[in-house]
Structures are given as C-alpha cells and as structure tokens.
PDB file of N, CA and C in Angstrom:
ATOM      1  N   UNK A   1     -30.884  69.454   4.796  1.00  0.00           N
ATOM      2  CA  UNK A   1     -29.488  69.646   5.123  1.00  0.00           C
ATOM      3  C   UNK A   1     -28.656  68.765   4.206  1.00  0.00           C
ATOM      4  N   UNK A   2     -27.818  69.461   3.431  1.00  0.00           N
ATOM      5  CA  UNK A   2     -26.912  68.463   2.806  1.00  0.00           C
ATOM      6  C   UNK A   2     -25.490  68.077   3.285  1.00  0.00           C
ATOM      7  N   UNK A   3     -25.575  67.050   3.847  1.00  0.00           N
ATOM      8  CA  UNK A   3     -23.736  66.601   3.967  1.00  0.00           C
ATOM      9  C   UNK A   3     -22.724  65.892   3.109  1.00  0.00           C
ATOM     10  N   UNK A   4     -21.860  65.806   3.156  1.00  0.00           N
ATOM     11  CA  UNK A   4     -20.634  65.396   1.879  1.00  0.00           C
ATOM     12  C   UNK A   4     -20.166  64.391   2.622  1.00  0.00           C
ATOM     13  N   UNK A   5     -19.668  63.487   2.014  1.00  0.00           N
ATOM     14  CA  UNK A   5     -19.553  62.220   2.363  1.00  0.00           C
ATOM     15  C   UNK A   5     -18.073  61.877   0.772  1.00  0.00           C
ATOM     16  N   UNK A   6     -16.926  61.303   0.999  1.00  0.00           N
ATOM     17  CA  UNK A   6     -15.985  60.849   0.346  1.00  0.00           C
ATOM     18  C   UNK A   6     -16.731  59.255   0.363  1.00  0.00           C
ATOM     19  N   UNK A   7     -16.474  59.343  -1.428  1.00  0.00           N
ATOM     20  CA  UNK A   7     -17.124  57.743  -1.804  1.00  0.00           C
ATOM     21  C   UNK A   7     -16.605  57.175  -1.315  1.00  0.00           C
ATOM     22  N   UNK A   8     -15.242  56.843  -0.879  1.00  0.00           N
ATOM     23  CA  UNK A   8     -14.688  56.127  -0.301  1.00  0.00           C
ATOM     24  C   UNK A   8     -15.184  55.352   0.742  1.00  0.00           C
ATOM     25  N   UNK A   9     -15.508  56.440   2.150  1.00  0.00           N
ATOM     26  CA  UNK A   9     -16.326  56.080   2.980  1.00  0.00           C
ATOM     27  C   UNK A   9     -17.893  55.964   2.857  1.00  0.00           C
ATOM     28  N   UNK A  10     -18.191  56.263   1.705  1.00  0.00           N
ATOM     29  CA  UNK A  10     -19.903  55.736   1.478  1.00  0.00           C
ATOM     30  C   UNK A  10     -19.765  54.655   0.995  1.00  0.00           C
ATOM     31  N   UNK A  11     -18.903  54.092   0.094  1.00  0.00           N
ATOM     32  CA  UNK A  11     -18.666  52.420  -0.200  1.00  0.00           C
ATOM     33  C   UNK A  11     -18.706  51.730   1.370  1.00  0.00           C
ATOM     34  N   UNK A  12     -17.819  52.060   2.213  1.00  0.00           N
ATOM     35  CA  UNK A  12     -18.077  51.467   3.556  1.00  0.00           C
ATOM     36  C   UNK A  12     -19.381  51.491   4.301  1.00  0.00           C
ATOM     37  N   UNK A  13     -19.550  52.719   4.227  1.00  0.00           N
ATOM     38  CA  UNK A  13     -20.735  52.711   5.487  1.00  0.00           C
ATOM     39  C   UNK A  13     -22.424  52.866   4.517  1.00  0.00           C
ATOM     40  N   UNK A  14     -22.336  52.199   3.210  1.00  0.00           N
ATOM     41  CA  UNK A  14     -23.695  52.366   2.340  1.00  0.00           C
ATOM     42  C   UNK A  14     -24.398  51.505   2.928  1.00  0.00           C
ATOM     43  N   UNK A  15     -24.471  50.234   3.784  1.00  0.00           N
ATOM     44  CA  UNK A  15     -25.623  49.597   4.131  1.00  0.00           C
ATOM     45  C   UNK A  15     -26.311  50.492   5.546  1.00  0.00           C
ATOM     46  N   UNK A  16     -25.337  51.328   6.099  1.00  0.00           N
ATOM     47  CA  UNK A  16     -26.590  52.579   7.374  1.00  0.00           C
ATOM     48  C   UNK A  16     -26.711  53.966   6.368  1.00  0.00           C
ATOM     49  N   UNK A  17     -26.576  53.990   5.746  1.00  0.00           N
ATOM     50  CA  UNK A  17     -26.916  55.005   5.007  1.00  0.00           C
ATOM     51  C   UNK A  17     -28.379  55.560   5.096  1.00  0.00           C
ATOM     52  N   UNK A  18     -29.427  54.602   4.739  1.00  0.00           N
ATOM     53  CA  UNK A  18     -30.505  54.917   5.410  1.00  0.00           C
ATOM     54  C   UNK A  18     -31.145  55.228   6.093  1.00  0.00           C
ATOM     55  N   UNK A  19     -30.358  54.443   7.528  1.00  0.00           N
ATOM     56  CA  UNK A  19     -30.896  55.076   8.645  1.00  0.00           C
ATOM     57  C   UNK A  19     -29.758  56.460   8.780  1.00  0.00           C
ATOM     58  N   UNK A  20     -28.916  57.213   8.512  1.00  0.00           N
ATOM     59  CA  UNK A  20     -28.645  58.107   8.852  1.00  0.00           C
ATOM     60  C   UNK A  20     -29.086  58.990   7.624  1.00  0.00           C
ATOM     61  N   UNK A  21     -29.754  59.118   6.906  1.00  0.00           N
ATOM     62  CA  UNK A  21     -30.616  59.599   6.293  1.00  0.00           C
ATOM     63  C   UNK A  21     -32.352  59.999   6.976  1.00  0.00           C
ATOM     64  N   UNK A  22     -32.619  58.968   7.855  1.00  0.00           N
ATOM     65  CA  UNK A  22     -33.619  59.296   8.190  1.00  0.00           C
ATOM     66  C   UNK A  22     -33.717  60.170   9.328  1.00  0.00           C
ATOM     67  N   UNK A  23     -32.483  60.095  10.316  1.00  0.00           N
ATOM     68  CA  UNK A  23     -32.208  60.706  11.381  1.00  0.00           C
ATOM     69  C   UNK A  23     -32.012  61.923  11.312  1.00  0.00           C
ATOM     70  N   UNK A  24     -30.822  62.490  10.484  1.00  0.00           N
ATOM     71  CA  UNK A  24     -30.368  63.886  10.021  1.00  0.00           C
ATOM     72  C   UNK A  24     -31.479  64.228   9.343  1.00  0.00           C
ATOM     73  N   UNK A  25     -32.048  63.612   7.683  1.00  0.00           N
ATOM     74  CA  UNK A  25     -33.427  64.182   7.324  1.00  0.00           C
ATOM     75  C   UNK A  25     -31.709  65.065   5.694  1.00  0.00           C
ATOM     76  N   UNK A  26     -32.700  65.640   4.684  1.00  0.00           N
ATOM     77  CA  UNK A  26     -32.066  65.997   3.745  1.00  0.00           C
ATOM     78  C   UNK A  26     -31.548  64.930   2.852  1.00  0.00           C
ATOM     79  N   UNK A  27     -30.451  65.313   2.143  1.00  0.00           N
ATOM     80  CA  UNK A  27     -29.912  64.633   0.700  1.00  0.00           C
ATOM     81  C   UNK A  27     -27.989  64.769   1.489  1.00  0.00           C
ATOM     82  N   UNK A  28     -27.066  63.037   0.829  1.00  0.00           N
ATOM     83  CA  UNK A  28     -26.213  63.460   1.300  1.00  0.00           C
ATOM     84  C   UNK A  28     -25.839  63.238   0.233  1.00  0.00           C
ATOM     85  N   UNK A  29     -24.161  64.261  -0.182  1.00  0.00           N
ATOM     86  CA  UNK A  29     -23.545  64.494  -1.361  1.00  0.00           C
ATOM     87  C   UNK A  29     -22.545  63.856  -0.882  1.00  0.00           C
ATOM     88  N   UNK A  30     -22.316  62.311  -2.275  1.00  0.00           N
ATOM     89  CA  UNK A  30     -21.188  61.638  -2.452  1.00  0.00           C
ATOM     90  C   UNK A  30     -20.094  62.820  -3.053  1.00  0.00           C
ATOM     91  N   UNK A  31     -18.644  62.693  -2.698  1.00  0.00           N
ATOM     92  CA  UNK A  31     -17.698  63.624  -3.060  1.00  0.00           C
ATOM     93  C   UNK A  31     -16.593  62.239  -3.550  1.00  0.00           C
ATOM     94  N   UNK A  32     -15.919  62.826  -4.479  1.00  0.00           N
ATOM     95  CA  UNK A  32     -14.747  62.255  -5.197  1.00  0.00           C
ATOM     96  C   UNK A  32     -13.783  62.943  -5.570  1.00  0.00           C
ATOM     97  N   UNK A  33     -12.904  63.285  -5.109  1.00  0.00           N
ATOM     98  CA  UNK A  33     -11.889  64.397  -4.872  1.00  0.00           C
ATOM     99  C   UNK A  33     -12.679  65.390  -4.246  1.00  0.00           C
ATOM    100  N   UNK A  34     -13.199  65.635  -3.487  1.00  0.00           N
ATOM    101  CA  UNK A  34     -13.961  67.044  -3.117  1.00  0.00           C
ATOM    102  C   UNK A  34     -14.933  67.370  -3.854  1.00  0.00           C
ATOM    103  N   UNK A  35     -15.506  67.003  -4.959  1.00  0.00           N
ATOM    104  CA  UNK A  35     -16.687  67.220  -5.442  1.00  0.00           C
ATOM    105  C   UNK A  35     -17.583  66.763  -5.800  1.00  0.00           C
ATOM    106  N   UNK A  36     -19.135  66.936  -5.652  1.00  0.00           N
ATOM    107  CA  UNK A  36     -19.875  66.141  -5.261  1.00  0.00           C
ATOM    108  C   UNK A  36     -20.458  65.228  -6.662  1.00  0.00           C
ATOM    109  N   UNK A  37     -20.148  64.616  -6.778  1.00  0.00           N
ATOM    110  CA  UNK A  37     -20.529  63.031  -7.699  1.00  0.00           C
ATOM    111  C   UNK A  37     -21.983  62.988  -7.386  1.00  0.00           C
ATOM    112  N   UNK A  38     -22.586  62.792  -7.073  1.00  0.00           N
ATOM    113  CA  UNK A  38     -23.717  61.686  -6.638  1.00  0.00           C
ATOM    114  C   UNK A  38     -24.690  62.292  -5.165  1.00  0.00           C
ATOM    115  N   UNK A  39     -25.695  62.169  -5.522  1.00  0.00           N
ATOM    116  CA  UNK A  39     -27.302  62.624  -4.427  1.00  0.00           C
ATOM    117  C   UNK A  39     -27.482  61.556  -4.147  1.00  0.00           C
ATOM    118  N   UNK A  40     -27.501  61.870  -2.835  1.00  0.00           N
ATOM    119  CA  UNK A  40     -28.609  60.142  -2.118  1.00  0.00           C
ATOM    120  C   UNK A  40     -29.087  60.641  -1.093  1.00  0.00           C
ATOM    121  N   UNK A  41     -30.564  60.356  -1.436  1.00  0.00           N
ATOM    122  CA  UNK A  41     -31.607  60.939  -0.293  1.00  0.00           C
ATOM    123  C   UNK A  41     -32.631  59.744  -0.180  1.00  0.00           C
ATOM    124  N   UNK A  42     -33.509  59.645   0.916  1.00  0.00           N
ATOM    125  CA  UNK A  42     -34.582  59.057   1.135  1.00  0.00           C
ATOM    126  C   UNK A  42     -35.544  59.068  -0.211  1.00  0.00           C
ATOM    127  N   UNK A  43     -36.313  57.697  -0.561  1.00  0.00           N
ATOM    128  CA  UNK A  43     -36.779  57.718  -1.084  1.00  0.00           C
ATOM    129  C   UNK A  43     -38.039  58.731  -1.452  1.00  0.00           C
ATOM    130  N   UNK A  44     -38.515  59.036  -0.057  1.00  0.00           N
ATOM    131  CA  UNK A  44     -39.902  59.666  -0.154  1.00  0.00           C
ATOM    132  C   UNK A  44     -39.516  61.504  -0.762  1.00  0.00           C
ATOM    133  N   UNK A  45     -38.319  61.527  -0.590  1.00  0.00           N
ATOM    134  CA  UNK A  45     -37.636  62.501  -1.182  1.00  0.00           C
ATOM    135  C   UNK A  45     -37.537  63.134  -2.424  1.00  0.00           C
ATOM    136  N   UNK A  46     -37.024  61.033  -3.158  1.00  0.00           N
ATOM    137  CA  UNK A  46     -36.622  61.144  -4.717  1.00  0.00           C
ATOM    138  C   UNK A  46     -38.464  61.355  -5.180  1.00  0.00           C
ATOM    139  N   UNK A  47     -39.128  60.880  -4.407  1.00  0.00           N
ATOM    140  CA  UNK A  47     -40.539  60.831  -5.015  1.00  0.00           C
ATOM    141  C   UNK A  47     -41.459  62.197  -4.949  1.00  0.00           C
ATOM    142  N   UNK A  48     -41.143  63.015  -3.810  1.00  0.00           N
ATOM    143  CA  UNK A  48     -41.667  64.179  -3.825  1.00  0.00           C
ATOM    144  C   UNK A  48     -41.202  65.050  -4.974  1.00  0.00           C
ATOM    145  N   UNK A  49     -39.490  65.234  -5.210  1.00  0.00           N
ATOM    146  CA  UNK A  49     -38.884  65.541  -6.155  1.00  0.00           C
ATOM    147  C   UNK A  49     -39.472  65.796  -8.114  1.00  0.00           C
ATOM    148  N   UNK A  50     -39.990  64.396  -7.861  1.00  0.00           N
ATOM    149  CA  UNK A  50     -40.358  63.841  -9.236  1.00  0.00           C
ATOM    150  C   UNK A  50     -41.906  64.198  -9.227  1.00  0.00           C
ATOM    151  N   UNK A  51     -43.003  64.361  -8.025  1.00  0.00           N
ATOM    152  CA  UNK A  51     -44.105  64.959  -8.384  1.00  0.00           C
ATOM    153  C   UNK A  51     -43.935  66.114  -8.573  1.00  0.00           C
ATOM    154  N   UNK A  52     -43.391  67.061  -7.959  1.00  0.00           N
ATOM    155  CA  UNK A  52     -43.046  68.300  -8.228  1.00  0.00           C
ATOM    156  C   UNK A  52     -42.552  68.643  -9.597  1.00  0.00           C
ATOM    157  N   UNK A  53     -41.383  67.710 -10.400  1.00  0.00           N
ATOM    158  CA  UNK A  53     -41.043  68.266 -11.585  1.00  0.00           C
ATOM    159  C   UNK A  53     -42.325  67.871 -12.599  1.00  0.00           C
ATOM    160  N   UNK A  54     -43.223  66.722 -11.961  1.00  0.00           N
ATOM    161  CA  UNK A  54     -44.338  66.176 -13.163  1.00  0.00           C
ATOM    162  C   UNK A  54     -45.400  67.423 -12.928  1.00  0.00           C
ATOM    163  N   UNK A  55     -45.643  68.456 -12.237  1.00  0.00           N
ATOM    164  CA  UNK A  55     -46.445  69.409 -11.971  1.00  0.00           C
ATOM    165  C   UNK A  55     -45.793  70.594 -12.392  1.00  0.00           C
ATOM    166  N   UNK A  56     -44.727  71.051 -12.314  1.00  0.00           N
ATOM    167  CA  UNK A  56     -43.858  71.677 -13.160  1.00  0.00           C
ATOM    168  C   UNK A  56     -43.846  71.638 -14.994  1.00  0.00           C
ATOM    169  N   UNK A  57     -44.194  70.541 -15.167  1.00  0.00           N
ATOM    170  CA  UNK A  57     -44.286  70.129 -16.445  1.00  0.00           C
ATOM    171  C   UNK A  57     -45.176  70.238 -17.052  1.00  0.00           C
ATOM    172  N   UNK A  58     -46.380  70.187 -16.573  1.00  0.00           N
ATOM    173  CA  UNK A  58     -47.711  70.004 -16.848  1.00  0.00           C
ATOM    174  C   UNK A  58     -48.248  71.993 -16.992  1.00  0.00           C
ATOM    175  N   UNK A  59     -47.960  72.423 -18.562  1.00  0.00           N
ATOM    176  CA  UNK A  59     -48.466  73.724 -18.353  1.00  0.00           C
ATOM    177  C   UNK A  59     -50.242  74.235 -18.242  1.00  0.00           C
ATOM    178  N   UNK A  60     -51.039  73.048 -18.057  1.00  0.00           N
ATOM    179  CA  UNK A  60     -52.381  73.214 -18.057  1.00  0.00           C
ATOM    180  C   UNK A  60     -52.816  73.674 -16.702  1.00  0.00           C
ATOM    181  N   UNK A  61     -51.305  72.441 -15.519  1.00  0.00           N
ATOM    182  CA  UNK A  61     -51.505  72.420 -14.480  1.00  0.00           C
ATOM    183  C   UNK A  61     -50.839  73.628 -13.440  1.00  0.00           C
ATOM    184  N   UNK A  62     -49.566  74.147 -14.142  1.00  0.00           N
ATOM    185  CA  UNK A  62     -49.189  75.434 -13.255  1.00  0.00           C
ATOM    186  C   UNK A  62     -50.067  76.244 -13.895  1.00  0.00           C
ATOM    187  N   UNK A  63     -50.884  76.735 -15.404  1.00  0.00           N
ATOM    188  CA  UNK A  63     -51.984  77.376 -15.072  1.00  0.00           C
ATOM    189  C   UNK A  63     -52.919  77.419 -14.325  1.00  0.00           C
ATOM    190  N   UNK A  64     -53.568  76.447 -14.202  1.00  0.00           N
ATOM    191  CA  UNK A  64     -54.701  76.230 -12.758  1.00  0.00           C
ATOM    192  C   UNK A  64     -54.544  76.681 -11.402  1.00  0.00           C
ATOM    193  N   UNK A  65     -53.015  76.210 -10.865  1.00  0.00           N
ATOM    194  CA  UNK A  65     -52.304  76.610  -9.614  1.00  0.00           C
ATOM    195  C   UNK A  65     -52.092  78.044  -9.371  1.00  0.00           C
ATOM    196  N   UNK A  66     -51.173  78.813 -10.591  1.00  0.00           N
ATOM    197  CA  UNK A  66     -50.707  79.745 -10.823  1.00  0.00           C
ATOM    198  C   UNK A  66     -52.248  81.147 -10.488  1.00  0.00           C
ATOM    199  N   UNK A  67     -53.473  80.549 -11.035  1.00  0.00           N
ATOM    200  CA  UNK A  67     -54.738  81.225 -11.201  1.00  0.00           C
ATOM    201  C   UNK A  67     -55.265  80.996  -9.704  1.00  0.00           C
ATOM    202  N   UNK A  68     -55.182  79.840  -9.097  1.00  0.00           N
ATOM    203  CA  UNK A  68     -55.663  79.708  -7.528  1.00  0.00           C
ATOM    204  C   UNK A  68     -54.782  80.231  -7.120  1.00  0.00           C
ATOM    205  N   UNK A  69     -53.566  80.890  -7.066  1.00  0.00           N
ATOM    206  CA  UNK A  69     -52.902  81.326  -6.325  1.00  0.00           C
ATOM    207  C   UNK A  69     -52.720  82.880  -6.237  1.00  0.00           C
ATOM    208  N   UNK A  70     -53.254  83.316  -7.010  1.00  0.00           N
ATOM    209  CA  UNK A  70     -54.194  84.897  -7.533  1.00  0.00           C
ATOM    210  C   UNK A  70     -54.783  84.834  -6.698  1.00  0.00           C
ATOM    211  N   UNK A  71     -56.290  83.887  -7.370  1.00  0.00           N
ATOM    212  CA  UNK A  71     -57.547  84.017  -6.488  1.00  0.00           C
ATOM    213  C   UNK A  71     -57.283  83.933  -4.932  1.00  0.00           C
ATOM    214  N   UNK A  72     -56.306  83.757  -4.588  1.00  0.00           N
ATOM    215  CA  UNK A  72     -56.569  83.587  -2.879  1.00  0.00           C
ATOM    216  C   UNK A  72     -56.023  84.538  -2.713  1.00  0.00           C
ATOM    217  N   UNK A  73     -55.065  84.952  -3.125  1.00  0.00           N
ATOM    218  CA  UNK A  73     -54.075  85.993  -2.610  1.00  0.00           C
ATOM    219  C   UNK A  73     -55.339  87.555  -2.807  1.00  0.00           C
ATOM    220  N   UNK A  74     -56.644  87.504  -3.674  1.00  0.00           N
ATOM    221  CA  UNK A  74     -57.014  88.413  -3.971  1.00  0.00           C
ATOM    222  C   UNK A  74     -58.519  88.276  -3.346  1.00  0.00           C
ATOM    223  N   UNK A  75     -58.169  87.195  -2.509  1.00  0.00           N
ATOM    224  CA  UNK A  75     -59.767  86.252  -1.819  1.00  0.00           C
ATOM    225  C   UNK A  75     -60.722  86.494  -2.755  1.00  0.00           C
ATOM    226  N   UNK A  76     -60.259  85.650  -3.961  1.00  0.00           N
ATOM    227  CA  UNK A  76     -61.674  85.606  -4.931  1.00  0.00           C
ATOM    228  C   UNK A  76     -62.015  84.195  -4.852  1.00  0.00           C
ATOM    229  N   UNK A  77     -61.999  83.886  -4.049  1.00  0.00           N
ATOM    230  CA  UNK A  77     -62.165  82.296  -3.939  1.00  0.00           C
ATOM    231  C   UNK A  77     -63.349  81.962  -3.405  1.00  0.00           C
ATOM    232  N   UNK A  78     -63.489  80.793  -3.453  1.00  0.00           N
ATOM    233  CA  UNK A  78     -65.329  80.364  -2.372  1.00  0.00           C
ATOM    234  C   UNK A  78     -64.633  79.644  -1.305  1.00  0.00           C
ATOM    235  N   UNK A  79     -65.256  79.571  -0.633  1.00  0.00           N
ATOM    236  CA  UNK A  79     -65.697  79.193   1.084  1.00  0.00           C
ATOM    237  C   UNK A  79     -65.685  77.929   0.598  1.00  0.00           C
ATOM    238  N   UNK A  80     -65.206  76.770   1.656  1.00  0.00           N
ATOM    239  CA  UNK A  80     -65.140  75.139   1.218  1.00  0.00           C
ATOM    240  C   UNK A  80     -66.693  74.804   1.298  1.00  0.00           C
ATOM    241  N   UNK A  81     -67.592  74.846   2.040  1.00  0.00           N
ATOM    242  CA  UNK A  81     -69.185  74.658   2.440  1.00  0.00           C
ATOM    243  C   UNK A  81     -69.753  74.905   0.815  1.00  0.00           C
ATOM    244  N   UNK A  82     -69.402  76.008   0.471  1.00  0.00           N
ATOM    245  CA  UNK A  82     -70.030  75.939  -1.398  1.00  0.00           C
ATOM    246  C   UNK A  82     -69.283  75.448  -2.591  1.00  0.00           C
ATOM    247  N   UNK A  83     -67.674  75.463  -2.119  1.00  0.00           N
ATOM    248  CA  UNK A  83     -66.931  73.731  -3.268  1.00  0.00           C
ATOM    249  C   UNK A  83     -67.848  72.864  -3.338  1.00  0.00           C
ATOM    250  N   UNK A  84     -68.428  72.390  -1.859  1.00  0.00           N
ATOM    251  CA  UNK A  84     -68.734  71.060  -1.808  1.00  0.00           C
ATOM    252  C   UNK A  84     -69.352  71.217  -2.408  1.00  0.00           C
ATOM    253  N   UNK A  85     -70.730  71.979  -2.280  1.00  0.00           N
ATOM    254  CA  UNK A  85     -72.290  71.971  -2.726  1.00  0.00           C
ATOM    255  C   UNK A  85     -71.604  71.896  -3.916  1.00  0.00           C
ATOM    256  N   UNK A  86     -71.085  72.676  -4.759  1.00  0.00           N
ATOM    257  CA  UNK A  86     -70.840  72.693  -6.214  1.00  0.00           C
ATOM    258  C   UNK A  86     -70.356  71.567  -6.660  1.00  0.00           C
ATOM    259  N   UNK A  87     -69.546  70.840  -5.849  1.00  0.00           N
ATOM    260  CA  UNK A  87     -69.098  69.207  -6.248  1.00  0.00           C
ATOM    261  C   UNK A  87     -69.697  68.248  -5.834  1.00  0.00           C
ATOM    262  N   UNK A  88     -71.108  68.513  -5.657  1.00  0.00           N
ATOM    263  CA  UNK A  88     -71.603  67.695  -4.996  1.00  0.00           C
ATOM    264  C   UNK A  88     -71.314  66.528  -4.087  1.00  0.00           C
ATOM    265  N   UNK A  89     -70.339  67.537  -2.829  1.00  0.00           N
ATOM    266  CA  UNK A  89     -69.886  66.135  -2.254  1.00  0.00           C
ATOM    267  C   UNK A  89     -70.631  66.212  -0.807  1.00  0.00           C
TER     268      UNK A  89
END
C-alpha cells in the first residue's frame, strides 16, 4: 500500500516512521508540492527489492528460472526424493 505523506510533515513525524511502516506494511511516498519526491519503505523491503533486481540482472540466472518455469508448468520436472538422490543430499 502506498501512502503520501507532505515532507513537511515527514520532517516532523520521521523518528515513528518506522513503526508506522511496519503496521500499515508497503512504501510511503514523500510529496513536495503534491508530488512524490522520495520512497521510504522498510528495510527488508529495500532488500528484497535489490535481490530481485540482482536476479533480474543476472541473464544466466533468469535463464535457469525462466527454463524451470516451463518445466513445471509442462511437469517435466523430477519429484524432490530423486533431486536429492541426484544431489546427493
């Protein structure tokens, strides 16, 4: 959920910011005249964000994904009981 927030009043109220971040949940948009300046979300947020664009990035790795995501959709996949055996775990 994104809410808008005038910097004005995020200069005031930036030390609960956090906790009303954690409560509501989402990203809130700093506004400066009405438009939004500035993202501020929970950290675990900015960090999911940034694995996602480093997997995005990685074209070896949306090949791999992109190909498991065939194979299942076309159940050419193996059963977890013979991953293991094959990974010997």
């Amino acid at each position: 959920m994104l809410s808008n927030i005038p910097i004005t009043e995020a200069r005031h109220e930036l030390t609960s910011l956090p906790e009303k971040l954690a409560q509501q949940g989402g990203t809130l948009a700093i506004t400066r005249r009405g438009k939004p300046v500035l993202a501020v979300m929970a950290w675990e947020h900015y960090e999911a964000i940034l694995e996602t664009l480093e997997i995005l990035g990685d074209a070896n790795l949306m090949a791999n994904l992109r190909q498991g995501i065939t194979e299942a959709k076309s159940a050419q996949g193996i059963d977890w009981e013979s991953a293991k055996r094959e990974l010997d775990l």
